[in-house]
Protein backbone atom coordinates (compact mmCIF):
# COMPACT_ATOMS: atom_id res chain seq x y z
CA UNK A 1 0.10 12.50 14.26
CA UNK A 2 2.25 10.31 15.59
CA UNK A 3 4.53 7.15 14.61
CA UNK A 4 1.72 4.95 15.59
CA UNK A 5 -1.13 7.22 14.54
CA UNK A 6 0.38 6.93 10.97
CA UNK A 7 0.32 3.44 11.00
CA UNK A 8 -3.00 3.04 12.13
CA UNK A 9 -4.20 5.46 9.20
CA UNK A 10 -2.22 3.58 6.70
CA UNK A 11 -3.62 0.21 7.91
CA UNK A 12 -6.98 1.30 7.70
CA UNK A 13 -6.68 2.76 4.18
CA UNK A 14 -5.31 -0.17 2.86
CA UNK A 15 -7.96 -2.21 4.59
CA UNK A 16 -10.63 0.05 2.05
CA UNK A 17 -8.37 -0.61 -0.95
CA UNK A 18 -8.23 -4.48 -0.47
CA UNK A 19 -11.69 -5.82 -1.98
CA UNK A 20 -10.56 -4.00 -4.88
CA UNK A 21 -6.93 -5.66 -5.15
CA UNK A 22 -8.74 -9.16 -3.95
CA UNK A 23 -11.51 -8.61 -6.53
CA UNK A 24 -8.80 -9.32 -9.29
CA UNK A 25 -7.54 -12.02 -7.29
CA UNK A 26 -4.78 -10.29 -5.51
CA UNK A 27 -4.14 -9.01 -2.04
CA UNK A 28 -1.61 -6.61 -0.04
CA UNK A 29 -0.24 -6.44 3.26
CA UNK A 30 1.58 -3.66 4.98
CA UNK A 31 4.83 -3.94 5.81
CA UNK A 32 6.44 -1.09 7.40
CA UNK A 33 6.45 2.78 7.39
CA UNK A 34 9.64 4.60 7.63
CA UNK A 35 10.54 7.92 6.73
CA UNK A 36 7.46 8.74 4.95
CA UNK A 37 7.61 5.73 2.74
CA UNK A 38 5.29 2.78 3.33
CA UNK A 39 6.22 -0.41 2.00
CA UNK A 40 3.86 -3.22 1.49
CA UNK A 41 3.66 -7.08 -0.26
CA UNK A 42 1.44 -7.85 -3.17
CA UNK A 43 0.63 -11.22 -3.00
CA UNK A 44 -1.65 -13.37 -5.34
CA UNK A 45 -2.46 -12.69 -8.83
CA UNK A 46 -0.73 -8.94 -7.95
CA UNK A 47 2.75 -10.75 -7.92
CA UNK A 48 4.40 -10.70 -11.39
CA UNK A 49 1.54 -8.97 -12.60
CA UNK A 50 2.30 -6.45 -15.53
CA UNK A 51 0.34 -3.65 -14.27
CA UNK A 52 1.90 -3.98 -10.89
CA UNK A 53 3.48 -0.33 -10.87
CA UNK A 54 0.12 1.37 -12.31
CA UNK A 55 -1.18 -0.36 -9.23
CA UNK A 56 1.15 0.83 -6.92
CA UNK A 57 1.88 4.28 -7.86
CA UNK A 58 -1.37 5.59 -9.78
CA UNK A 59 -3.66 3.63 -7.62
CA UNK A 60 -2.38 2.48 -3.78
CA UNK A 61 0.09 5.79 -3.70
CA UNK A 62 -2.20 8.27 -4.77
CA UNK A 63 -4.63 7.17 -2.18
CA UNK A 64 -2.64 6.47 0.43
CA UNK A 65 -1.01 10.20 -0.43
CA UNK A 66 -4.77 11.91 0.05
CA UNK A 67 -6.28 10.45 3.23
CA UNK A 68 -2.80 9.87 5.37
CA UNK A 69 -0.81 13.17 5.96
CA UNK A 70 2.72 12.71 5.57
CA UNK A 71 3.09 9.95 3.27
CA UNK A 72 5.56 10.42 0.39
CA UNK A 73 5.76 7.48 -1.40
CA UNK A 74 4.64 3.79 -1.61
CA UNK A 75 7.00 1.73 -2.54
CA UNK A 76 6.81 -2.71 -3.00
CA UNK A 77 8.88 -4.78 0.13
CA UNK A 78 10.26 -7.14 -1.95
CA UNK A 79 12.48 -8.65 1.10
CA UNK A 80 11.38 -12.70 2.09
């Protein structure tokens, strides 16, 4: 798969995961994908949220992990 590919799958993926995320008044956005890693924004009730990391790495990751091959990790882009 390539560079582009990737980022394609990724996009799509998160584009399922969203009405979930938006249900409880949040929302993500991708941001990049480099080395395996992706890195995306929470935005909306997601930012400063307490379960922000059960989000990210038991719900987003583990996802993201199963339906995009090559994915390592998901990690927040906290840079503005």
């Amino acid at each position: 798969m390539t560079q582009n590919e990737t980022i394609e799958a990724i996009k799509k993926t998160l584009n399922k995961i969203r009405p979930f995320i938006q249900r409880d008044g949040g929302d993500l956005e991708f941001s990049k994908y480099k080395d395996g890693i992706v890195y995306i924004k929470l935005t909306g009730a997601c930012k400063g949220c307490g379960l922000i990391n059960t989000t990210l790495n038991d719900g987003i990751e583990v996802i993201l992990m199963e339906e995009v091959p090559g994915i390592l990790a998901v990690k927040l882009d906290e840079e503005d």
